[in-house]
C-alpha atoms as a PDB file:
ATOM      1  CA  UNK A   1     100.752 127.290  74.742  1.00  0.00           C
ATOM      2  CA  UNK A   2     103.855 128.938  76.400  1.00  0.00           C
ATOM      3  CA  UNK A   3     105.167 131.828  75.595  1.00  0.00           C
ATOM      4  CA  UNK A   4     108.933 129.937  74.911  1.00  0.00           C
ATOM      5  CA  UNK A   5     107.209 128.024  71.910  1.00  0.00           C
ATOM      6  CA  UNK A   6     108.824 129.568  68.879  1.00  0.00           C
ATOM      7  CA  UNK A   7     107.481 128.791  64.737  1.00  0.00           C
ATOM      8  CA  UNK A   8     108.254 130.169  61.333  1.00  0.00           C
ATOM      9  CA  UNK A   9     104.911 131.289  59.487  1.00  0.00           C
ATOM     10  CA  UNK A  10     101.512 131.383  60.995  1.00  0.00           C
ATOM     11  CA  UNK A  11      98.781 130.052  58.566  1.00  0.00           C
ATOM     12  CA  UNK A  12      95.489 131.054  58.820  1.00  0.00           C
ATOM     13  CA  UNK A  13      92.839 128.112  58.343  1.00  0.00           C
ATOM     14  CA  UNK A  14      88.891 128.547  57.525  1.00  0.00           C
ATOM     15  CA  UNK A  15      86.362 125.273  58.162  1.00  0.00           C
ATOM     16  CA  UNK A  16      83.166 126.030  56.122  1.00  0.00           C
ATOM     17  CA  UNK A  17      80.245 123.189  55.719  1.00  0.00           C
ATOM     18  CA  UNK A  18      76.587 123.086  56.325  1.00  0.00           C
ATOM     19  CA  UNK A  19      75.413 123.024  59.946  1.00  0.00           C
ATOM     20  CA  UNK A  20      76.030 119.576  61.353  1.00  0.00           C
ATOM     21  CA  UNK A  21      79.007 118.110  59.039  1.00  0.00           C
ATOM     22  CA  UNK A  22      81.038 117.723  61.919  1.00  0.00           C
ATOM     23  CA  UNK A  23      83.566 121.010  61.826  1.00  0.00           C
ATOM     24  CA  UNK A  24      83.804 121.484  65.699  1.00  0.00           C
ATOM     25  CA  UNK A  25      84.822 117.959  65.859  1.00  0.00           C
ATOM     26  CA  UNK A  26      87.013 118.061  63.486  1.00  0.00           C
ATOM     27  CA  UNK A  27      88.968 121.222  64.975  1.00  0.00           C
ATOM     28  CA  UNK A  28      88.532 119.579  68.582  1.00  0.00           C
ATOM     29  CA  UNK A  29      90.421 116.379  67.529  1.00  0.00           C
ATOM     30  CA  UNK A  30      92.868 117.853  65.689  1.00  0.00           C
ATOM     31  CA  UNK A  31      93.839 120.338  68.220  1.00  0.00           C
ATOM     32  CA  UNK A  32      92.632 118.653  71.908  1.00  0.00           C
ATOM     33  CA  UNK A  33      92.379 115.122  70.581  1.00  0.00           C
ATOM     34  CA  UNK A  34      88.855 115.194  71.596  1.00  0.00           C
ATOM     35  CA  UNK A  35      85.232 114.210  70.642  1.00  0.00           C
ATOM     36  CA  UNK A  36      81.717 115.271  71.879  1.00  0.00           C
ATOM     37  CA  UNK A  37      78.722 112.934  70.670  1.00  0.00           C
ATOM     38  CA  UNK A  38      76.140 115.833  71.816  1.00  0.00           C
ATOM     39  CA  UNK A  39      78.041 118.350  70.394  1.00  0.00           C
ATOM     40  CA  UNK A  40      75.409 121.755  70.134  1.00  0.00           C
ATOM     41  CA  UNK A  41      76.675 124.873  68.368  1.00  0.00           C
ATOM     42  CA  UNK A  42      77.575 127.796  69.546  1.00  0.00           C
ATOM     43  CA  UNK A  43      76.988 131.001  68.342  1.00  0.00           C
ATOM     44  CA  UNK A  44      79.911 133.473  67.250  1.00  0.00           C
ATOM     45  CA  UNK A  45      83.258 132.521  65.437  1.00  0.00           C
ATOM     46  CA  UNK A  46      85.227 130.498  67.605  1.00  0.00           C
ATOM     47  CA  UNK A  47      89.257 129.266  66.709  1.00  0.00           C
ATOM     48  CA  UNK A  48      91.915 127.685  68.366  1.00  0.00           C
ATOM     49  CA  UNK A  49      95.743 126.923  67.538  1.00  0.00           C
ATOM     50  CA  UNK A  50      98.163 124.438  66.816  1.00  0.00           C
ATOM     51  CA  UNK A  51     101.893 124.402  66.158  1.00  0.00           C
ATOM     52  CA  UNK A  52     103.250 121.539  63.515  1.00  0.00           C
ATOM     53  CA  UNK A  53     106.561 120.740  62.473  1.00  0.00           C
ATOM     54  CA  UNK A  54     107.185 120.189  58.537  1.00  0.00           C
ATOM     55  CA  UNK A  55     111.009 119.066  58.830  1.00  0.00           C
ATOM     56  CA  UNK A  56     112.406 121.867  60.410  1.00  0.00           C
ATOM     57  CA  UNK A  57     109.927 124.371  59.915  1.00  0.00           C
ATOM     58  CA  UNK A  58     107.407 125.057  62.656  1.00  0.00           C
ATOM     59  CA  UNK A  59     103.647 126.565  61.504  1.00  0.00           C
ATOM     60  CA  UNK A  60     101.709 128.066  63.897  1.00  0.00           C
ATOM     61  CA  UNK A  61      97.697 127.655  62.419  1.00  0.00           C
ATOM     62  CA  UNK A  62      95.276 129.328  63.605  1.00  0.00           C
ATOM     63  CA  UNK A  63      91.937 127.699  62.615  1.00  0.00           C
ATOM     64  CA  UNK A  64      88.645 129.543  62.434  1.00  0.00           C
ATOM     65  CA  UNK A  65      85.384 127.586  62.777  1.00  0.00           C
ATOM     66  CA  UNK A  66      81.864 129.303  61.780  1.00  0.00           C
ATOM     67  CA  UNK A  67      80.499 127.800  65.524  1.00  0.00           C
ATOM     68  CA  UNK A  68      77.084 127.979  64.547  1.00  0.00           C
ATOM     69  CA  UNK A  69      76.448 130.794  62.144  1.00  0.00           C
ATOM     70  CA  UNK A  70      76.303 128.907  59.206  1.00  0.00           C
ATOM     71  CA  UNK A  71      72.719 128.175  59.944  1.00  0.00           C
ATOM     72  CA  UNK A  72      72.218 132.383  60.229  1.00  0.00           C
ATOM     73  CA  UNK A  73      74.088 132.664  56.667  1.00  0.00           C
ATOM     74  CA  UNK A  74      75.983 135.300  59.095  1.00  0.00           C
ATOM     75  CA  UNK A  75      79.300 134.829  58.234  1.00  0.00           C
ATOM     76  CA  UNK A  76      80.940 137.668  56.970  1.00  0.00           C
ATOM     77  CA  UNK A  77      84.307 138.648  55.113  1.00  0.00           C
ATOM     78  CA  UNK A  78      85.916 139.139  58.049  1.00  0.00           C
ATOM     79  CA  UNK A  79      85.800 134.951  58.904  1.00  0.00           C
ATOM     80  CA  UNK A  80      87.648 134.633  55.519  1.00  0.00           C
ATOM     81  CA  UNK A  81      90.074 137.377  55.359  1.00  0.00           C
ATOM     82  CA  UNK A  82      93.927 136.751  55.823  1.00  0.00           C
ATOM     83  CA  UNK A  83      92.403 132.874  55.153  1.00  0.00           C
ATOM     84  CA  UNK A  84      95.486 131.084  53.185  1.00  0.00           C
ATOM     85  CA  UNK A  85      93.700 127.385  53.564  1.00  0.00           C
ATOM     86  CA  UNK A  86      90.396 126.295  53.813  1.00  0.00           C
ATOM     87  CA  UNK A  87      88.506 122.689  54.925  1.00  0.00           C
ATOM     88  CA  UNK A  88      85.195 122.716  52.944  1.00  0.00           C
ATOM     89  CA  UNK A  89      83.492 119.987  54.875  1.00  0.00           C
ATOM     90  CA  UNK A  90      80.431 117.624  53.949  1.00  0.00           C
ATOM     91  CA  UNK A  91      78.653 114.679  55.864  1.00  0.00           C
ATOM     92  CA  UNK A  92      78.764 111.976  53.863  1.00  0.00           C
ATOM     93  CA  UNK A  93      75.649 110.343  54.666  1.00  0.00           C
ATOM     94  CA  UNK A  94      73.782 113.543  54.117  1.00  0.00           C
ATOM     95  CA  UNK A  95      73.920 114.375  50.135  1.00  0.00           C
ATOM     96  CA  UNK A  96      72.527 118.083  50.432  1.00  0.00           C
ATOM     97  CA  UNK A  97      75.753 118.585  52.635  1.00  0.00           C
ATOM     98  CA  UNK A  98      77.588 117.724  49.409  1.00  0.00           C
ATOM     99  CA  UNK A  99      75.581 119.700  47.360  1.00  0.00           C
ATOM    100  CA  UNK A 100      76.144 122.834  49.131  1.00  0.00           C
ATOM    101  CA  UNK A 101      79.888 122.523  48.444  1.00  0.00           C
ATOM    102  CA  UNK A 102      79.546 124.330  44.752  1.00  0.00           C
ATOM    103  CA  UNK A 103      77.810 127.724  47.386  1.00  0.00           C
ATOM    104  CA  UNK A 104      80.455 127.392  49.989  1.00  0.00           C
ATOM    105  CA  UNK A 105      83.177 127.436  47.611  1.00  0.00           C
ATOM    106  CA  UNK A 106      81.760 130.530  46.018  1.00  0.00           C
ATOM    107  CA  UNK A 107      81.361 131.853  49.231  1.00  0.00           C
ATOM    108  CA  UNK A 108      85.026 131.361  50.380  1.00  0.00           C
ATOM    109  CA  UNK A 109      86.405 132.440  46.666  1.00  0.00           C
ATOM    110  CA  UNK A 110      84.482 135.477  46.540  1.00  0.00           C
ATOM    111  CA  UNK A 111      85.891 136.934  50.316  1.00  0.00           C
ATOM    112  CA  UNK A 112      89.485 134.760  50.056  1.00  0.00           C
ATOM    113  CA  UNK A 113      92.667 135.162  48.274  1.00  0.00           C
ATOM    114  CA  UNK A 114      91.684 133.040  45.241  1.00  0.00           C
ATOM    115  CA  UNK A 115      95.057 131.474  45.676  1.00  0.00           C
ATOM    116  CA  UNK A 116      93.899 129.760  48.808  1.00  0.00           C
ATOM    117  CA  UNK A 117      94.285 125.781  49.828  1.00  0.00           C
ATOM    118  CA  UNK A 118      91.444 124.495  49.285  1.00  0.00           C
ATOM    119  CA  UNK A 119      90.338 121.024  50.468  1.00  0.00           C
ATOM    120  CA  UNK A 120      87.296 119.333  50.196  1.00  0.00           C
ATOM    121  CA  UNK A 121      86.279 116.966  53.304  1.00  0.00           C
ATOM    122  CA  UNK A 122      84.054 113.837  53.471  1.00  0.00           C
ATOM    123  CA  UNK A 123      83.131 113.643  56.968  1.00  0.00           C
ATOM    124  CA  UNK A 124      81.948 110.809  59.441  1.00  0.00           C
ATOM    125  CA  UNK A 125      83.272 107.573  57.495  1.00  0.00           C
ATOM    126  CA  UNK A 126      82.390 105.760  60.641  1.00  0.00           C
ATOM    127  CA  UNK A 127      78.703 105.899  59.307  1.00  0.00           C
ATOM    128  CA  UNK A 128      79.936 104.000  56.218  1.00  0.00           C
ATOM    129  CA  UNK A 129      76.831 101.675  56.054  1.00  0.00           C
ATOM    130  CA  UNK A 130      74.821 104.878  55.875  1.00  0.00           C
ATOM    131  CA  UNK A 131      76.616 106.268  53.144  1.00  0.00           C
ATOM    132  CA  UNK A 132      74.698 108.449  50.445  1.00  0.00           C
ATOM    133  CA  UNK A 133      77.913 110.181  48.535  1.00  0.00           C
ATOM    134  CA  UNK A 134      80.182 107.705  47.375  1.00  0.00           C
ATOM    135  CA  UNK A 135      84.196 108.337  47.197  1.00  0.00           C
ATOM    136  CA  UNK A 136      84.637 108.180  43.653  1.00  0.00           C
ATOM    137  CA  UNK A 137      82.233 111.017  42.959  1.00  0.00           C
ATOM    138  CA  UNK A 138      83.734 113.509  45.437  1.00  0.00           C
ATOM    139  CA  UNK A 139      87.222 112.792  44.625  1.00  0.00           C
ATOM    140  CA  UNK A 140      85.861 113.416  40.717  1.00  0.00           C
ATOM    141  CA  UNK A 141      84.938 116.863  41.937  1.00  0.00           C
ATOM    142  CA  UNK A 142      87.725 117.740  44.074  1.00  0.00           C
ATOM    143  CA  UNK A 143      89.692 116.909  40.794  1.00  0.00           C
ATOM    144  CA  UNK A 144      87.975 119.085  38.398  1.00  0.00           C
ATOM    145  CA  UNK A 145      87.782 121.475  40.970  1.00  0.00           C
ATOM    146  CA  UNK A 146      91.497 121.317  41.718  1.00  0.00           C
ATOM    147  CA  UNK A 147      90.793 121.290  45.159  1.00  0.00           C
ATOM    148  CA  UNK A 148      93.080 118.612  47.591  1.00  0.00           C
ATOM    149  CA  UNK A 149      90.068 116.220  48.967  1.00  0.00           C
ATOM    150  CA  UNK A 150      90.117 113.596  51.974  1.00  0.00           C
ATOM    151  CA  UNK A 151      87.395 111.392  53.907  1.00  0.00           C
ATOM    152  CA  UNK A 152      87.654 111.536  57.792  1.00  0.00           C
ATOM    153  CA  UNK A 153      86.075 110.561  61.018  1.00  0.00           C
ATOM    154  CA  UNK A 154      86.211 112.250  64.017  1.00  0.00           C
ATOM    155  CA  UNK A 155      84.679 109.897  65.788  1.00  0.00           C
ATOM    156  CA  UNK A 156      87.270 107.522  65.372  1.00  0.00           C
ATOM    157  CA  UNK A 157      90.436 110.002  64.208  1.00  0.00           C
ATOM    158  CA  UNK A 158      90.657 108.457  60.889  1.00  0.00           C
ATOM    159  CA  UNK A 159      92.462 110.848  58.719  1.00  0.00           C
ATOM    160  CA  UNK A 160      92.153 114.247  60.931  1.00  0.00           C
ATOM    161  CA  UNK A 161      95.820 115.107  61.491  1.00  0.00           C
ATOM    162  CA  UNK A 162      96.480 114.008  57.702  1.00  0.00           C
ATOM    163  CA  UNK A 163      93.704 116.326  56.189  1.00  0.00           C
ATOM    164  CA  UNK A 164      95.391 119.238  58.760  1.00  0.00           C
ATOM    165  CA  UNK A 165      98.803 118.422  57.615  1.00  0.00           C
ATOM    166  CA  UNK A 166      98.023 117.959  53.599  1.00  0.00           C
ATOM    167  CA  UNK A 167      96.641 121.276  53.945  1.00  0.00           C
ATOM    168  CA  UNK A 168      99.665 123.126  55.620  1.00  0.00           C
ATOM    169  CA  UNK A 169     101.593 121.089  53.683  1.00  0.00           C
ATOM    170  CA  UNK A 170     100.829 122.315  50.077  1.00  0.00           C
ATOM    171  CA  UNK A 171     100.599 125.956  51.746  1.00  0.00           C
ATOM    172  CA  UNK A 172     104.264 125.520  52.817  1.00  0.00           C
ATOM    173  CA  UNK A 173     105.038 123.965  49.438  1.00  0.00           C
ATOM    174  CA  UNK A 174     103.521 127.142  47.550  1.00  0.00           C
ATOM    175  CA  UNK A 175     105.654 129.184  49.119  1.00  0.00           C
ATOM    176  CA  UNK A 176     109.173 127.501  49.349  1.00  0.00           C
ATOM    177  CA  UNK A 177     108.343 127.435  45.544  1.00  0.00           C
ATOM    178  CA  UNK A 178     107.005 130.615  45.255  1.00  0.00           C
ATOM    179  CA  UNK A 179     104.355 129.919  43.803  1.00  0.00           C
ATOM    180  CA  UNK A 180     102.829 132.667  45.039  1.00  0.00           C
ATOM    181  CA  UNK A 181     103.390 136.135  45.799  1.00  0.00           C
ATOM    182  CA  UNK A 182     103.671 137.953  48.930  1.00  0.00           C
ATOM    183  CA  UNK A 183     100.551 139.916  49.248  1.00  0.00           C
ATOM    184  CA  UNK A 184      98.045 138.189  46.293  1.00  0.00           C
ATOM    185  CA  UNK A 185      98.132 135.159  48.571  1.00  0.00           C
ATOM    186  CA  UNK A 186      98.081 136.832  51.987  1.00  0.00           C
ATOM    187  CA  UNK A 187     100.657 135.107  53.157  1.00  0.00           C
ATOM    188  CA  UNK A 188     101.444 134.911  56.944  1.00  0.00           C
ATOM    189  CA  UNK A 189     103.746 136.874  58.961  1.00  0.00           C
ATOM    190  CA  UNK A 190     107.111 134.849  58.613  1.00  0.00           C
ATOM    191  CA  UNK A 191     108.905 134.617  61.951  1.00  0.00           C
ATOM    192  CA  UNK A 192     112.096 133.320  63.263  1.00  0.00           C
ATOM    193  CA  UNK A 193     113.179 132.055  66.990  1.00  0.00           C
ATOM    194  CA  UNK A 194     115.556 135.382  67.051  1.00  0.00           C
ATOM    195  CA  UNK A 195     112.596 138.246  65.534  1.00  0.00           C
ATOM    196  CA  UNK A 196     109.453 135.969  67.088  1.00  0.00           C
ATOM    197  CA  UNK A 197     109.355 138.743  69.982  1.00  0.00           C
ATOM    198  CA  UNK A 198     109.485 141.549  67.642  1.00  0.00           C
ATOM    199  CA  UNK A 199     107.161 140.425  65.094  1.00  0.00           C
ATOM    200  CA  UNK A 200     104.819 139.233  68.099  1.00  0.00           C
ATOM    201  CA  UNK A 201     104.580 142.981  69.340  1.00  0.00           C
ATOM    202  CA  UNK A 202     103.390 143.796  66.107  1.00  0.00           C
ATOM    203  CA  UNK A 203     100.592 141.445  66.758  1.00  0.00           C
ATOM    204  CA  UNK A 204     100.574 140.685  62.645  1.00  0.00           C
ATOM    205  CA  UNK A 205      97.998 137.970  63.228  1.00  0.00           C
ATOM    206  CA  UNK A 206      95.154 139.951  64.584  1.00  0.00           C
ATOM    207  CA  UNK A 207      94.875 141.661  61.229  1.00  0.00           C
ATOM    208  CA  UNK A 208      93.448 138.784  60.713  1.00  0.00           C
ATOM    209  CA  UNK A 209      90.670 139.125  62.368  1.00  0.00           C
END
């Protein structure tokens, strides 16, 4: 990504799920457009970027992905801190991948602002003939639980850039609104094309990390 590229806020995104849901793949196609059948995990945070436009405001996110560590339960505050929006991702044809949500939620509310996007994933719709949770219940969930919720594939890219989007979306939303405050929500370093160099010197994203 050049150096040239300018944006207004830079949102910091978390992908938690159970080993296997399909997070990697999710990040890869949202970000590279790609997919990798034997996809093995790594181990260690990994994240990558993406710049989208919402009219004519440009948001730099930077997503975080647990790359293996969710299997170690070695995730620490640090994945979640600064975190403004989160993907809590399941497999649908794998109900204890649903029924982990309830910890993973705890998890991310307990180290999170607790005003963070929250959105609840169904994973790997192109395995609908194996599926084991069915729509209905996990949109039920996401309802009561008033998180945003969305099935995808990305196998096929069904519903990966919306599930992105929605997310940075309602982030954007809460704070043209403000709906939230500057500091309870940990909200991103605002920056324009004419104080992008300054603010970049600053580095205000790596506090962040």
């Amino acid at each position: 990504m050049g150096s040239d590229v300018t944006y207004n806020f830079v949102f910091k995104l978390v992908l938690v799920g159970e080993c296997g849901v399909g997070k990697s793949n999710l990040l890869s196609r949202f970000t590279k457009n790609q997919f990798t059948l034997d996809s093995r995990s790594t181990i260690g945070v990994e994240f990558s970027t993406q710049i989208i436009q919402l009219g004519r405001t440009s948001i730099r996110a930077q997503i975080w992905d647990t790359a293996g560590l969710e299997r170690y339960r070695a995730i620490t505050s640090a994945y979640y801190r600064g975190a403004v929006g989160a993907l809590v991702i399941y497999d649908i044809t794998k109900q204890p991948t649903y029924e982990s949500v309830e910890r993973w939620l705890s998890e991310l509310y307990d180290h999170a602002s607790p005003r963070v996007v929250v959105m609840l994933v169904g994973n790997k719709t192109d395995l609908e003939s194996n599926r084991c949770v069915t729509t209905e219940e996990a949109k039920h969930y996401a309802e009561n639980k008033g998180l945003l919720f969305v099935e995808t594939s990305a196998l096929d890219s069904t519903n990966v850039q919306l599930a992105f989007n929605n997310v940075l979306s309602e982030i954007h939303r809460r704070l043209g609104s403000k709906a939230v405050i500057r500091g309870d929500f940990r909200v991103p370093v605002s920056l324009s094309s004419k104080t992008k160099g300054q603010a970049e010197d600053k580095k205000p994203c790596c506090r962040n990390i």
